[in-house]
Protein backbone atom coordinates (compact mmCIF):
# COMPACT_ATOMS: atom_id res chain seq x y z
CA UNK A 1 13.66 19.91 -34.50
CA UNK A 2 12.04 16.36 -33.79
CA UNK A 3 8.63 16.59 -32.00
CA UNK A 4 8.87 14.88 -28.59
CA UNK A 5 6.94 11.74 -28.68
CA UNK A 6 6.22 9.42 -25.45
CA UNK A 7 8.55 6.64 -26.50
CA UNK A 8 6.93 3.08 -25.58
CA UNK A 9 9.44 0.64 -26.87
CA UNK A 10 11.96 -1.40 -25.30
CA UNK A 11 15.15 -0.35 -27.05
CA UNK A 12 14.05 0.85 -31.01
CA UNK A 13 17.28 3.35 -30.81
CA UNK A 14 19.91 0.58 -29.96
CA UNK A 15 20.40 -0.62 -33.65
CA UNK A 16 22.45 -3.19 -32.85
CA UNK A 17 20.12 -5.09 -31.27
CA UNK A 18 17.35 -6.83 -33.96
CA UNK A 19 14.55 -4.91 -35.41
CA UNK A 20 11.96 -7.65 -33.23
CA UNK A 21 13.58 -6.51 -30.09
CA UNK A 22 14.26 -2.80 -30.29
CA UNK A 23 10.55 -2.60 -31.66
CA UNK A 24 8.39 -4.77 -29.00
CA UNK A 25 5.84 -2.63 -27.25
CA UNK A 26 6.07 -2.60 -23.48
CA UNK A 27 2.05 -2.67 -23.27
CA UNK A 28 2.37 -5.23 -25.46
CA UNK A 29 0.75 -8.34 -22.78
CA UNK A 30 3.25 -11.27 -22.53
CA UNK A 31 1.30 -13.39 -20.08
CA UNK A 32 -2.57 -14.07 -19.38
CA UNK A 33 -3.83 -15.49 -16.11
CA UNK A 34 -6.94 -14.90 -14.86
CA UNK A 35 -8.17 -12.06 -16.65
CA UNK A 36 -5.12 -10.07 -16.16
CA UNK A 37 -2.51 -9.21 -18.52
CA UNK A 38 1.19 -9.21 -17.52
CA UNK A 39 2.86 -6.95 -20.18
CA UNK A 40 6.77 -6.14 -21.02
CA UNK A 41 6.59 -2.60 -18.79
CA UNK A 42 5.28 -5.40 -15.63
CA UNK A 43 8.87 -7.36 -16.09
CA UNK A 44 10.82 -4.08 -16.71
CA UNK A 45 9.41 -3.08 -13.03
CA UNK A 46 9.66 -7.08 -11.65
CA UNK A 47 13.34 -7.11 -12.73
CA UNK A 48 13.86 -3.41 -11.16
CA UNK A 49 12.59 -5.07 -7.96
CA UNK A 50 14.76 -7.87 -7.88
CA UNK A 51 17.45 -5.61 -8.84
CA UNK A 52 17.08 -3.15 -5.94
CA UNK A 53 16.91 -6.00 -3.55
CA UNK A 54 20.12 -7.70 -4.38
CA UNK A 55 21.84 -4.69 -4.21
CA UNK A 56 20.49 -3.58 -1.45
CA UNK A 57 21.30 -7.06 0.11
CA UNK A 58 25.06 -6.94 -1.31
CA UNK A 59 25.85 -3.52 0.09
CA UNK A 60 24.65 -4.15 3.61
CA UNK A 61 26.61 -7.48 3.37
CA UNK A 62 29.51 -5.54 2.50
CA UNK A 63 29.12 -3.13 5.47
CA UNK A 64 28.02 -5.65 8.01
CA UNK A 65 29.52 -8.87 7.16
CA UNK A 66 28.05 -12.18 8.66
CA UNK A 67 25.03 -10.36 10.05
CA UNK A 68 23.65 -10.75 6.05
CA UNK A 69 24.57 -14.09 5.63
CA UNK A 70 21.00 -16.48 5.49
CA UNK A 71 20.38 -17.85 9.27
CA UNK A 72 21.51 -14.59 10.88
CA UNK A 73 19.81 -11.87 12.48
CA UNK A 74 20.53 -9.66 9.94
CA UNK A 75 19.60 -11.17 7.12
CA UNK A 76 16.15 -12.12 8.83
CA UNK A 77 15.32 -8.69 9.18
CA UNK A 78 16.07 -7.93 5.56
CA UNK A 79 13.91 -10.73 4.88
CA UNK A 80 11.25 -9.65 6.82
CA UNK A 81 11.35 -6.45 5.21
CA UNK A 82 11.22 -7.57 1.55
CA UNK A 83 8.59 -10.13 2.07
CA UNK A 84 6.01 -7.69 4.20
CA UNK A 85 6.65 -5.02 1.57
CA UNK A 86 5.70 -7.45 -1.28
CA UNK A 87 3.21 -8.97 0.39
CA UNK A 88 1.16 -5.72 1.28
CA UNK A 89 1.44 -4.23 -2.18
CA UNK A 90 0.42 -7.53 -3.37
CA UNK A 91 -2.95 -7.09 -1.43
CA UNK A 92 -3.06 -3.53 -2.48
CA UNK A 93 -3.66 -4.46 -5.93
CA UNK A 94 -6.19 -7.60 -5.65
CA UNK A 95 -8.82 -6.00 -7.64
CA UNK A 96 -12.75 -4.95 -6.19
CA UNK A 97 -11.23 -6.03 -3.07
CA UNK A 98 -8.93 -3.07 -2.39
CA UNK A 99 -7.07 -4.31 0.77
CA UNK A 100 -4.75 -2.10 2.77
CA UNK A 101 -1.03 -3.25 2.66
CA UNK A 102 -0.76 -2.69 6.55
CA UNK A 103 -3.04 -6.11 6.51
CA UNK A 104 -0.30 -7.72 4.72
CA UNK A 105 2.60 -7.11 6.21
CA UNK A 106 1.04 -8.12 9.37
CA UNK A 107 0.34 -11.76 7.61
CA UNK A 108 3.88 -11.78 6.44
CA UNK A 109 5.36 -11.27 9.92
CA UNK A 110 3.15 -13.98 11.37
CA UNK A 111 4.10 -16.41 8.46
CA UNK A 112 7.68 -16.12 9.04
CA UNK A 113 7.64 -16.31 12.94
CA UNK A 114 5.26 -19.10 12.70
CA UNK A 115 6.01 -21.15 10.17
CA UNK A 116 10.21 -21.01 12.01
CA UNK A 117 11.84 -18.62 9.31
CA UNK A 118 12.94 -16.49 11.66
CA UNK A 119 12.50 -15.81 15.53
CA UNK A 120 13.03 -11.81 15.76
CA UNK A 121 12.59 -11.81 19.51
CA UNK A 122 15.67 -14.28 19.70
CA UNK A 123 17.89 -13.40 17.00
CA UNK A 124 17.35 -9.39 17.28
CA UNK A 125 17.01 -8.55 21.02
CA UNK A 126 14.88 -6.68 23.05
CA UNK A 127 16.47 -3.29 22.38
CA UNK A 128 16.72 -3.66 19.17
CA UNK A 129 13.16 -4.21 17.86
CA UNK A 130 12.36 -1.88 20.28
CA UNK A 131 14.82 0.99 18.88
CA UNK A 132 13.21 -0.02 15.07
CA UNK A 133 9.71 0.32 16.40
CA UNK A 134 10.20 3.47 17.96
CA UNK A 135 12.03 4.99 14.87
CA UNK A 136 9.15 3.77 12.83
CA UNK A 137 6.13 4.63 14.93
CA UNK A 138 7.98 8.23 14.66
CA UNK A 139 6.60 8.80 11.07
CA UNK A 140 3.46 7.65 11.98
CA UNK A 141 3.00 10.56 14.34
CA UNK A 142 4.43 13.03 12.28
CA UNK A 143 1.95 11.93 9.49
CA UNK A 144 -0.86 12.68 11.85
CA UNK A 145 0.00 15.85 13.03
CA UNK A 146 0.74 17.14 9.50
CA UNK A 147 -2.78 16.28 8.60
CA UNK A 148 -4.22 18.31 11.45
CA UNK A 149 -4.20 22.07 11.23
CA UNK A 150 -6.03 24.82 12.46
CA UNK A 151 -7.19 25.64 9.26
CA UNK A 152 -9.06 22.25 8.56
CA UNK A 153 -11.50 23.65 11.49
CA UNK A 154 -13.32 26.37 9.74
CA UNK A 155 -16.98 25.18 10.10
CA UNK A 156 -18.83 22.55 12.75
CA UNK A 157 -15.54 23.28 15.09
CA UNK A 158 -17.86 22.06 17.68
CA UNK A 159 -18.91 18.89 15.78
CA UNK A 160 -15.51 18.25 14.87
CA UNK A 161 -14.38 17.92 18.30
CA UNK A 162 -17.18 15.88 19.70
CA UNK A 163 -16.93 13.82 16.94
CA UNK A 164 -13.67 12.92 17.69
CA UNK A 165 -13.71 13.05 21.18
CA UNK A 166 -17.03 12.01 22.41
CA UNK A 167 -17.13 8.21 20.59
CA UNK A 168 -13.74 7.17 21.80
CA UNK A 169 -14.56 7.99 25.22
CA UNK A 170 -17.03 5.67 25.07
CA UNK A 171 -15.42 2.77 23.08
CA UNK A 172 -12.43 3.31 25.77
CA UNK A 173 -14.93 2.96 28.88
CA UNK A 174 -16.42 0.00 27.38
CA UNK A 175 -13.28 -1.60 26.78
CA UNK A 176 -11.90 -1.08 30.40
CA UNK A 177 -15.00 -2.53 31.60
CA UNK A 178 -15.00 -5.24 29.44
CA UNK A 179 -10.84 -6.11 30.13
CA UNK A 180 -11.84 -5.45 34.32
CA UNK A 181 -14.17 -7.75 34.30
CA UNK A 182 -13.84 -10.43 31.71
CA UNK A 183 -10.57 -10.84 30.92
CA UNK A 184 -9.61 -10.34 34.77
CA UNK A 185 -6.95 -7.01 34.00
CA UNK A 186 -6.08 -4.97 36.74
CA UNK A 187 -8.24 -1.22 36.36
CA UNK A 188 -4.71 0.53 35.67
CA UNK A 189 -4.46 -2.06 32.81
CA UNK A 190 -7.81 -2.27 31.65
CA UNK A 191 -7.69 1.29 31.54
CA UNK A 192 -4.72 1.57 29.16
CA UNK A 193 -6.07 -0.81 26.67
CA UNK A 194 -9.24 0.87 26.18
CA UNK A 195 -6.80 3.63 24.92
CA UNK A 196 -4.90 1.84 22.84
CA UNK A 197 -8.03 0.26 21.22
CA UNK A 198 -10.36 2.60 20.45
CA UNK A 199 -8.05 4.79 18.16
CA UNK A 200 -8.97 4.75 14.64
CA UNK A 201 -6.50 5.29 11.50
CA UNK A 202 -6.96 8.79 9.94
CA UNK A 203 -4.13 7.14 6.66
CA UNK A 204 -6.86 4.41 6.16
CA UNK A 205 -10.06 6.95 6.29
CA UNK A 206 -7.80 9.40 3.83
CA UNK A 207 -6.87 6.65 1.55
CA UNK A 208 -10.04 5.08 1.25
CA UNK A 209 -12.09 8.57 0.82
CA UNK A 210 -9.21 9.67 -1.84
CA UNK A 211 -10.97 6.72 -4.48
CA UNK A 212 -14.65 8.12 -3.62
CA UNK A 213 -13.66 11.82 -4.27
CA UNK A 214 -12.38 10.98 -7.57
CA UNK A 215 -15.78 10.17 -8.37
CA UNK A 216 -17.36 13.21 -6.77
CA UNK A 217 -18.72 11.82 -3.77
CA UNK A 218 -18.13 13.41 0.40
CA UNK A 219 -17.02 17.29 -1.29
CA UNK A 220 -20.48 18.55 -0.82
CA UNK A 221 -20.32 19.02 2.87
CA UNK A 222 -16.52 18.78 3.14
CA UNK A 223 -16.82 15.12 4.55
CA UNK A 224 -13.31 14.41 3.97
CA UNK A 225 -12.37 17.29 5.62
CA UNK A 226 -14.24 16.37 8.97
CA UNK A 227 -13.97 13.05 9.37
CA UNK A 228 -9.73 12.87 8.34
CA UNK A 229 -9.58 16.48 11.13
CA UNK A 230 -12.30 14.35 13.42
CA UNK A 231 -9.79 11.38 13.41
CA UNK A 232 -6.34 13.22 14.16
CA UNK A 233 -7.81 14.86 17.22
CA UNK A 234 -8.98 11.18 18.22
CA UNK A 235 -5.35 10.35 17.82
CA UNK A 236 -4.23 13.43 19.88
CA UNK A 237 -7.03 12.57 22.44
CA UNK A 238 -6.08 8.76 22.47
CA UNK A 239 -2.40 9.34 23.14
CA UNK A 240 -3.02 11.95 25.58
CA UNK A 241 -4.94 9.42 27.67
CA UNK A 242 -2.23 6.53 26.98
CA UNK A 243 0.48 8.64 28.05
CA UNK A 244 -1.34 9.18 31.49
CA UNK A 245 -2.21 5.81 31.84
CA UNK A 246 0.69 3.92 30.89
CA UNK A 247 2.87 6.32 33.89
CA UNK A 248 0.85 4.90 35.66
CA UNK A 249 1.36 1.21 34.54
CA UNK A 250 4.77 1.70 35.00
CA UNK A 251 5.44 4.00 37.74
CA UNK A 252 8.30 3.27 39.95
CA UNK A 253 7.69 0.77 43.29
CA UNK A 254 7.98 3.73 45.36
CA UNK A 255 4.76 5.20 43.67
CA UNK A 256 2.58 2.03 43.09
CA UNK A 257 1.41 2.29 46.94
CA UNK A 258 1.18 6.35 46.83
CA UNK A 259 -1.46 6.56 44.50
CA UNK A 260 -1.67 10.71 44.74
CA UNK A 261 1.52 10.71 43.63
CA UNK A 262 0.33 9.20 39.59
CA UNK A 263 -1.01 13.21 39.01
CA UNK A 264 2.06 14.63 39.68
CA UNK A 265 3.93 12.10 37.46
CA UNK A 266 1.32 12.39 35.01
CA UNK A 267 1.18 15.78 34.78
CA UNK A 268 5.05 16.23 34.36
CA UNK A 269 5.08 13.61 31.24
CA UNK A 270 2.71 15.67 29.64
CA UNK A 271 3.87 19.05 30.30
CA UNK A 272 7.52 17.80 29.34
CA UNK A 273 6.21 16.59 26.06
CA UNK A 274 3.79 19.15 24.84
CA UNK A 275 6.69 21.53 25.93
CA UNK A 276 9.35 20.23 23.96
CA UNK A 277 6.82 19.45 21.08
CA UNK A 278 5.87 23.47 21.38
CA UNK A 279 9.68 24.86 21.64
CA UNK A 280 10.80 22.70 18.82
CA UNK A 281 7.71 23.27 16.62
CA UNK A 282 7.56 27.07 16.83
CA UNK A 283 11.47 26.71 15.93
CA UNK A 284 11.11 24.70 12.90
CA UNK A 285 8.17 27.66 11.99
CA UNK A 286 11.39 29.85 11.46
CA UNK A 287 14.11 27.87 10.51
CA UNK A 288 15.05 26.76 7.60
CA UNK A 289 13.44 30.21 6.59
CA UNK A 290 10.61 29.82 3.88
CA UNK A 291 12.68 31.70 0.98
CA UNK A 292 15.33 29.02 1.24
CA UNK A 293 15.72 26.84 -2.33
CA UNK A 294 15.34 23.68 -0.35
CA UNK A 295 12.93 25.05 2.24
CA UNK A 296 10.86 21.31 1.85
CA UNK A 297 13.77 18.92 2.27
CA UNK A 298 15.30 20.70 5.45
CA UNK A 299 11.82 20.77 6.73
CA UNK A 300 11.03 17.59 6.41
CA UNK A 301 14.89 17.04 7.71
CA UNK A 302 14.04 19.09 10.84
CA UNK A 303 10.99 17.42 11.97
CA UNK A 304 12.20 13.92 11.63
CA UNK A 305 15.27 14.80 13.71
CA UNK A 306 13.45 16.63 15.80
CA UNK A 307 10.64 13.98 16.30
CA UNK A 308 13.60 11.45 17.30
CA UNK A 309 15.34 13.03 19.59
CA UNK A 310 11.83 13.44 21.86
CA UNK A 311 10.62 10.07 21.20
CA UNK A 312 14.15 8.43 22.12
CA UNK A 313 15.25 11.36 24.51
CA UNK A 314 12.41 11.37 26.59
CA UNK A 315 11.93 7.97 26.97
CA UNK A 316 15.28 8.09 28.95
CA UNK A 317 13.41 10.46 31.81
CA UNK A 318 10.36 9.90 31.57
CA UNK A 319 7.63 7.82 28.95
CA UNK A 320 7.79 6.69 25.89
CA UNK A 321 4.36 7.77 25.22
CA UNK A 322 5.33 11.62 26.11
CA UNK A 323 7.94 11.55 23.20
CA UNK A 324 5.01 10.73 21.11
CA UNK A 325 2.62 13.27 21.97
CA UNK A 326 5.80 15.67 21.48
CA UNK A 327 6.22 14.52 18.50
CA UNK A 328 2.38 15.62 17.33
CA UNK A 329 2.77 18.78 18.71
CA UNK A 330 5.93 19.64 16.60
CA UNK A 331 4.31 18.00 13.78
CA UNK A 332 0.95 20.26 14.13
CA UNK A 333 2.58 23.59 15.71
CA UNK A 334 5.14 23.57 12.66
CA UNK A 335 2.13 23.02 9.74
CA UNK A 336 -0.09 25.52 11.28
CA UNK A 337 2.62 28.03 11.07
CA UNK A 338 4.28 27.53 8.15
CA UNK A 339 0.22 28.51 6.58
CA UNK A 340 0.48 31.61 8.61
CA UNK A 341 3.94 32.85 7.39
CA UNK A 342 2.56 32.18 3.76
CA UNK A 343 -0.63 31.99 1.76
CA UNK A 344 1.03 30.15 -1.15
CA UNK A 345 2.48 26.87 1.64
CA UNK A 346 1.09 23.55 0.30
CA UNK A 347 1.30 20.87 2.37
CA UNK A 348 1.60 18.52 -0.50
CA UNK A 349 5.31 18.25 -1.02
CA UNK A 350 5.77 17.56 2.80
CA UNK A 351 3.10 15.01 2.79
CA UNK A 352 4.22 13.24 -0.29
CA UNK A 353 7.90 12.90 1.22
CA UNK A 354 6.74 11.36 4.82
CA UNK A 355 4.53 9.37 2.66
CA UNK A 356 7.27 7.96 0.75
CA UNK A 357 9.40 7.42 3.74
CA UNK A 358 6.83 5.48 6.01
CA UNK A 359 6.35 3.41 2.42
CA UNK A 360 9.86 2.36 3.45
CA UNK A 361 9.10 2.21 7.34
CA UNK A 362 5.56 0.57 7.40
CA UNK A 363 6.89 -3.14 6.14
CA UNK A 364 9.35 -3.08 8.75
CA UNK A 365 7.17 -1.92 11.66
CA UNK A 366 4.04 -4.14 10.38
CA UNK A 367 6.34 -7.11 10.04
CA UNK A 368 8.11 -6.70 13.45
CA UNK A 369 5.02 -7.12 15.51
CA UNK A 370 3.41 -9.78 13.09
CA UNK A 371 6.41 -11.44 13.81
CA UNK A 372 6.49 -11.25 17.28
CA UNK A 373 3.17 -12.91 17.94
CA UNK A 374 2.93 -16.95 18.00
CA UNK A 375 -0.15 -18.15 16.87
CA UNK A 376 0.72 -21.36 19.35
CA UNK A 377 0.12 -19.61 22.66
CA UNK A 378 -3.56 -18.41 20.83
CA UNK A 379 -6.02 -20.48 22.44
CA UNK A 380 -9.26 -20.48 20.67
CA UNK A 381 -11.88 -19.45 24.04
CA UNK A 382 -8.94 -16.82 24.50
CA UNK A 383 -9.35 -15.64 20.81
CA UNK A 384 -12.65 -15.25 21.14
CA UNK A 385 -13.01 -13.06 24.23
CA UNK A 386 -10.25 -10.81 22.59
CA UNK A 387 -12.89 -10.55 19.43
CA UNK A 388 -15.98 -9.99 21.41
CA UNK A 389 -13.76 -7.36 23.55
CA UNK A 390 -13.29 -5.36 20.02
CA UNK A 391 -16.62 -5.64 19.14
CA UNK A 392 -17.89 -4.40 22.21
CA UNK A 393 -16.01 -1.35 21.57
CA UNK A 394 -16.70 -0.42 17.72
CA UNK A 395 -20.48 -1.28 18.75
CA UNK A 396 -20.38 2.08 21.47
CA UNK A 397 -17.83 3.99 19.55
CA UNK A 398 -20.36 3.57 15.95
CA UNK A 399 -23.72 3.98 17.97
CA UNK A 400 -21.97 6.99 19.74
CA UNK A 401 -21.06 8.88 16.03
CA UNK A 402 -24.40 8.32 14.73
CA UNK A 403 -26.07 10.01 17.84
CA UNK A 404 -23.41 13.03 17.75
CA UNK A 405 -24.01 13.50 14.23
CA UNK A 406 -27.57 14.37 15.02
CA UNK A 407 -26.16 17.79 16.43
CA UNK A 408 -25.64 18.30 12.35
CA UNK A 409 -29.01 18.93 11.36
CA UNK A 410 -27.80 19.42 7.33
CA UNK A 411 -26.52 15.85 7.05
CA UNK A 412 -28.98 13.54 5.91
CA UNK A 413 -29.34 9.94 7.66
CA UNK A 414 -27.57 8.29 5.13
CA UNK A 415 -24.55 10.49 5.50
CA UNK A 416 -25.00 9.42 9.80
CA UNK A 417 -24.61 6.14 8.49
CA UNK A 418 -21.61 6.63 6.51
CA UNK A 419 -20.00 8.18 9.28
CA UNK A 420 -20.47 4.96 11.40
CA UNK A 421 -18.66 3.17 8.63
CA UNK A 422 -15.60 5.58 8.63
CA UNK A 423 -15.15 5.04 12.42
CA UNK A 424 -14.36 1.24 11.98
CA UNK A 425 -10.68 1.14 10.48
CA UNK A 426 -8.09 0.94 12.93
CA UNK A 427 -4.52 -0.26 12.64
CA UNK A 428 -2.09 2.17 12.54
CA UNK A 429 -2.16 3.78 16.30
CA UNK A 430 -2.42 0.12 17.90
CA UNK A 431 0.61 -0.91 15.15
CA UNK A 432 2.13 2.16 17.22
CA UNK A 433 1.04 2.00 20.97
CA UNK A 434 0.24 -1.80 21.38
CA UNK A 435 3.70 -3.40 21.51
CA UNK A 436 5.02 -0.76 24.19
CA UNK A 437 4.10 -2.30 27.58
CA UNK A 438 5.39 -5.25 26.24
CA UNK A 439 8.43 -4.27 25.03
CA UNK A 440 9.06 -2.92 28.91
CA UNK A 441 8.03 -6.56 30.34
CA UNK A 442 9.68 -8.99 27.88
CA UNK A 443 12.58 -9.65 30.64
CA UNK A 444 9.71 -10.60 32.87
CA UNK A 445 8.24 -13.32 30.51
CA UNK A 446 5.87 -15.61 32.67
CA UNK A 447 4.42 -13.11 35.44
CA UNK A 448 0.43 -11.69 35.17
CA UNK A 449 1.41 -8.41 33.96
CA UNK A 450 3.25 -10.17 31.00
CA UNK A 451 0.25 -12.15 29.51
CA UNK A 452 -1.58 -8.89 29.77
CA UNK A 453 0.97 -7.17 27.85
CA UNK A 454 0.82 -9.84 25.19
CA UNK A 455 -2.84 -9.72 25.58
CA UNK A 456 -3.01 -6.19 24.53
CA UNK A 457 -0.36 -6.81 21.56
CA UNK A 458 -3.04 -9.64 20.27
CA UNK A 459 -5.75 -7.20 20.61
CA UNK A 460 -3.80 -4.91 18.57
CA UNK A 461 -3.12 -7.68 16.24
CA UNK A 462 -6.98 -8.04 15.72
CA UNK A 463 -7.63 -4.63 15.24
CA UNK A 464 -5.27 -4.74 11.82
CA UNK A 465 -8.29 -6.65 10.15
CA UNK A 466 -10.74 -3.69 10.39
CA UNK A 467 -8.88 -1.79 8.11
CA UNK A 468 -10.03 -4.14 5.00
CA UNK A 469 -13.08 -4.56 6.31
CA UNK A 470 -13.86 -0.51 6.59
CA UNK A 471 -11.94 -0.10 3.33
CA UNK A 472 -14.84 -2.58 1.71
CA UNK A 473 -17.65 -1.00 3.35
CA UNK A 474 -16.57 2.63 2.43
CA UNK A 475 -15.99 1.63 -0.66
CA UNK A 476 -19.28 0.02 -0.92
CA UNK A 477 -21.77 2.59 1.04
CA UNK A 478 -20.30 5.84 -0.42
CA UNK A 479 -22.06 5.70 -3.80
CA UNK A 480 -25.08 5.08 -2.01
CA UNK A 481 -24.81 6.96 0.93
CA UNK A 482 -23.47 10.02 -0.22
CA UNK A 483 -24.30 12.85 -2.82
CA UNK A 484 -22.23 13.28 -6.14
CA UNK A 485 -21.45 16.41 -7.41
CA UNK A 486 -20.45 16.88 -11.22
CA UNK A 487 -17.25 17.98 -12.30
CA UNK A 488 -18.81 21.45 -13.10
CA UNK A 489 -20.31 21.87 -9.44
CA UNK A 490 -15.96 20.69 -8.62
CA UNK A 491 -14.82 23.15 -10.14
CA UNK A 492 -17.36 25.96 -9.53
CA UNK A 493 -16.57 25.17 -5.08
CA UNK A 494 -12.67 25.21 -6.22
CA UNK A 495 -13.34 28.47 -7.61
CA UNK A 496 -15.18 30.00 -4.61
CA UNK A 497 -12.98 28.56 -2.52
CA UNK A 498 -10.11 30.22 -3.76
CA UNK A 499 -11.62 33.45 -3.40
CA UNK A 500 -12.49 32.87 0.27
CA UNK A 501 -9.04 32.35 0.74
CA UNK A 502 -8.13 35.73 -1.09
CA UNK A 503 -10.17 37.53 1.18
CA UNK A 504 -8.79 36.01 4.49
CA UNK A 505 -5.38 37.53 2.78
CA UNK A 506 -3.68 40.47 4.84
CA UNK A 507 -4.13 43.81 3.81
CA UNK A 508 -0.46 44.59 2.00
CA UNK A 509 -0.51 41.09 -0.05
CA UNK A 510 -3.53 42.46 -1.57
CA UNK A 511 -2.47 46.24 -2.02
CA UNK A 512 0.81 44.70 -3.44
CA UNK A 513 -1.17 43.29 -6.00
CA UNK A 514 -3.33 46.08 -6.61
C-alpha cells in the first residue's frame, strides 16, 4: 500500500491537464509586494472567498427577490456584511501590529454610512437592526458566561472579585460625574453610561494573552486565568448595574415622578432574569444527557435557543437588559454543571463552535452600529469631551487595579503594571449595551434624551479603539513584564495539575479504576 504523503500540488493526479499545471506547488509565491509573498494556496483561498459570496448572494436573491438587487435594503446589508468581515480580517493580519478585527468592522460600517453607500437606519428600519443586534449581542453573552466557571476560582477568590469589581466601580462613578457635570446628562443618564463604559472585553484580554502563552509568559501565577475570570465577573457586575439603571431610564410616566417605585421595578427585572437564566440553565445541565453521540451540538443548540427566547421574550415584559443577564446565567449555570456531572467535560468543543458562530455574527453587529453613526453631526469640541470623558475613566479604573493588586503580595510590580495594561481593551460589551437606549428613542429623533442616547452610542464608538491599543501594549509589556517559564517547567505544572484534578475525583471514579 502507498504511504500517505501531504499532497501540495494543484492538480498532479488530473493527467489531462499539462505536466506544468498538475505539478505547480501551491507554496510556490506568485506575487511579491512589500515583503510578503502571495503564493498559489493564497488564490485557492481568495477564489473560495469570492466563491462563497456569490453564492451566498445568488441564493438569498433567489429566496428574497428584489430585496438583493444593488440599491436595496437587502443587498446593503449583505454588503455590509462582506465588507466588515474582510475588512477586520484584513487588520487581523497587518503584521507587528496585530489589530483586532472588531476595529475594522467598525471602520467599514462608518465608511459605508458616510461615504452614502448605504443608509441602514433608512433602508432597514428601526426593528429590524434592532432584532439583528439583539440576535447578535446574544453570542456575545453566551461567550462570556462560558468562560466563567466556578472552577476558574480556585485560588485569590478574594482578589479575583475585587479585581473585577472594585476598578469598575470606580471608572463608573467617575464617568457619571464626569457625564453630570460636563456633558450636562441627567444623573439617571449619567449613571447608565458609566455602566456601559467601564466594561472591559474578556475575548480581547483572551486573545491577546493566547500569543504571550505560546511563548511561556502569564502561566506562572495563572495570570490568564485571573485576569480572563476577573473580567467576566466585570461583565456580570456591569450588566447587573445597566439593567437597574436603564429601568430606570425608561420606566413608564406613571413611575418617573414615584421615584420609590424604580426598586420595585428594578428588583423584578432582575429576579425575572436571573430566574429564567437559573431554570433554563440547570435544565440544559440535564438535557441533552451527557452520553448522547451529539451531546456538543444539541448543547450548543440549547443554549442559543434558550439565550433567544430570554433576550427577545423578556424584552416584551420587561428590559432588554434582563434578557441579557439571563442569558449569562444560563450560559454560566449550564458550564459549571456540565464539569460537575463529568471530570472528562472540556469546554473546548463548545467554545470553538460559539467562536465560529460570532465569527459569522461579529461583522454584522460591528458593521450595524459603525454604520449607524454620521461622522457629520461629530463636532470636534464635542469629540473631544467624549475622549477626555473615556480617559477620565481608564485613568481611575487602571490606578484602581494597580492599588488592589497590592492585596497580592507574590506578584511583583511589574506584573501590577501589566495588570493595568490588561484593563484597557474594551469593545465588545459597549458593541453590546451602547446602541440600546437608542434604539428605544430613534422615533423621538430631536428631543434631549435623544442626543444623549447618540451621545452614549459615540462613546461606545470610541471605546472600539482601545482594543488595538491594549492589544499593542500587551503585546509589548508581557515579555518584559512578566516571567517565562520553559517548556519543561510547562509541562512539569500540566503534569501536577492533572493530578490535583485526580484527587478532587469522587471516591467510586477512583475505586473503578483501581
Amino acid at each position: 500500500m502507498d504511504e500517505e504523503y501531504e499532497d501540495i500540488t494543484c492538480c498532479h493526479r488530473i493527467t489531462i491537464f499539462h505536466p506544468m499545471i498538475r505539478n505547480i506547488l501551491i507554496t510556490k509565491p506568485v506575487i511579491q509586494y512589500f515583503g510578503f509573498d502571495v503564493t498559489w494556496a493564497n488564490l485557492f483561498d481568495i477564489t473560495t472567498y469570492i466563491g462563497i459570496i456569490v453564492m451566498a448572494w445568488a441564493v438569498l436573491y433567489f429566496l428574497l427577490d428584489k430585496t438583493m438587487i444593488p440599491n436595496n435594503d437587502g443587498f446593503g446589508l449583505f454588503f455590509l456584511a462582506i465588507f466588515s468581515y474582510c475588512l477586520g480580517n484584513f487588520f487581523s493580519i497587518i503584521p507587528y501590529v496585530k489589530l483586532p478585527p472588531m476595529l475594522g468592522m467598525l471602520i467599514a460600517g462608518l465608511i459605508v454610512r458616510n461615504s452614502g453607500l448605504y443608509n441602514i437606519h433608512e433602508e432597514l428600519g428601526i426593528i429590524t437592526t434592532a432584532k439583528i443586534r439583539t440576535f447578535c449581542v446574544t453570542f456575545i453573552m453566551i461567550r462570556f458566561g462560558l468562560q466563567l466557571s466556578f472552577t476558574s476560582i480556585t485560588k485569590n477568590t478574594m482578589f479575583i472579585i475585587f479585581l473585577a469589581i472594585v476598578p469598575s466601580s470606580i471608572e463608573i462613578l467617575m464617568i457619571t460625574v464626569y457625564c453630570r457635570f460636563i456633558l450636562l446628562f441627567h444623573w439617571d443618564w449619567s449613571f447608565m453610561t458609566g455602566t456601559i463604559v467601564s466594561g472591559i472585553s474578556p475575548v480581547v484580554i483572551m486573545n491577546t494573552f493566547l500569543t504571550l502563552i505560546e511563548q511561556g509568559y502569564g502561566e506562572a501565577k495563572r495570570l490568564d486565568t485571573i485576569l480572563s475570570t476577573a473580567a467576566c465577573i466585570d461583565a456580570v457586575h456591569v450588566i447587573s448595574l445597566f439593567v437597574l439603571c436603564f429601568s430606570i431610564v425608561f420606566a413608564n410616566d406613571e413611575y418617573k415622578t414615584q421615584w420609590w417605585f424604580y426598586l420595585s421595578i428594578t428588583l423584578r427585572d432582575l429576579i425575572l432574569g436571573l430566574s429564567m437564566g437559573i431554570f433554563l440553565g440547570i435544565c440544559f445541565i440535564f438535557f441533552p444527557h451527557r452520553s448522547h453521540r451529539y451531546v456538543d451540538r444539541y448543547r450548543v443548540i440549547c443554549l442559543i435557543l434558550g439565550s433567544l427566547m430570554c433576550t427577545t421574550g423578556i424584552a416584551k415584559i420587561a428590559i432588554s437588559g434582563a434578557g441579557f443577564l439571563s442569558t449569562l446565567t444560563i450560559a454560566f449555570i449550564s458550564i459549571s454543571g456540565w464539569k460537575i456531572l463529568s471530570h472528562k467535560f472540556d469546554s473546548a468543543n463548545l467554545r470553538r463552535i460559539m467562536h465560529t458562530l460570532w465569527k459569522l455574527a461579529q461583522p454584522i453587529l460591528v458593521g450595524i452600529i459603525g454604520a449607524d453613526i454620521d461622522i457629520t453631526l461629530w463636532t470636534i469640541s464635542r469629540f473631544g469631551l467624549h475622549l477626555f470623558c473615556i480617559l477620565i475613566g481608564l485613568m481611575g479604573r487602571c490606578v484602581t487595579a494597580y492599588i488592589v493588586a497590592w492585596s497580592i503580595s507574590s506578584f511583583t510590580w511589574k506584573e501590577r503594571l501589566f495588570l493595568i495594561t490588561a484593563s484597557i481593551p474594551k469593545g465588545t460589551l459597549q458593541a453590546a449595551l451602547g446602541p440600546l437606549a437608542y434604539d428605544q428613542l430613534r422615533n423621538n429623533e430631536g428631543n434631549e434624551e435623544f442626543e444623549m442616547a447618540l451621545d452614549i452610542v459615540r462613546l461606545s464608538v470610541l471605546t472600539f479603539f482601545l482594543a488595538p491599543i491594549a492589544c499593542f501594549l500587551m503585546n509589548y509589556t508581557g515579555p518584559i513584564f512578566l516571567e517565562q517559564i520553559t517548556e519543561e517547567q510547562r509541562q512539569k505544572d500540566r503534569e501536577l495539575s492533572y493530578l490535583r484534578i485526580l484527587s478532587l475525583l469522587p471516591e467510586s471514579s477512583n475505586n473503578q479504576e483501581l
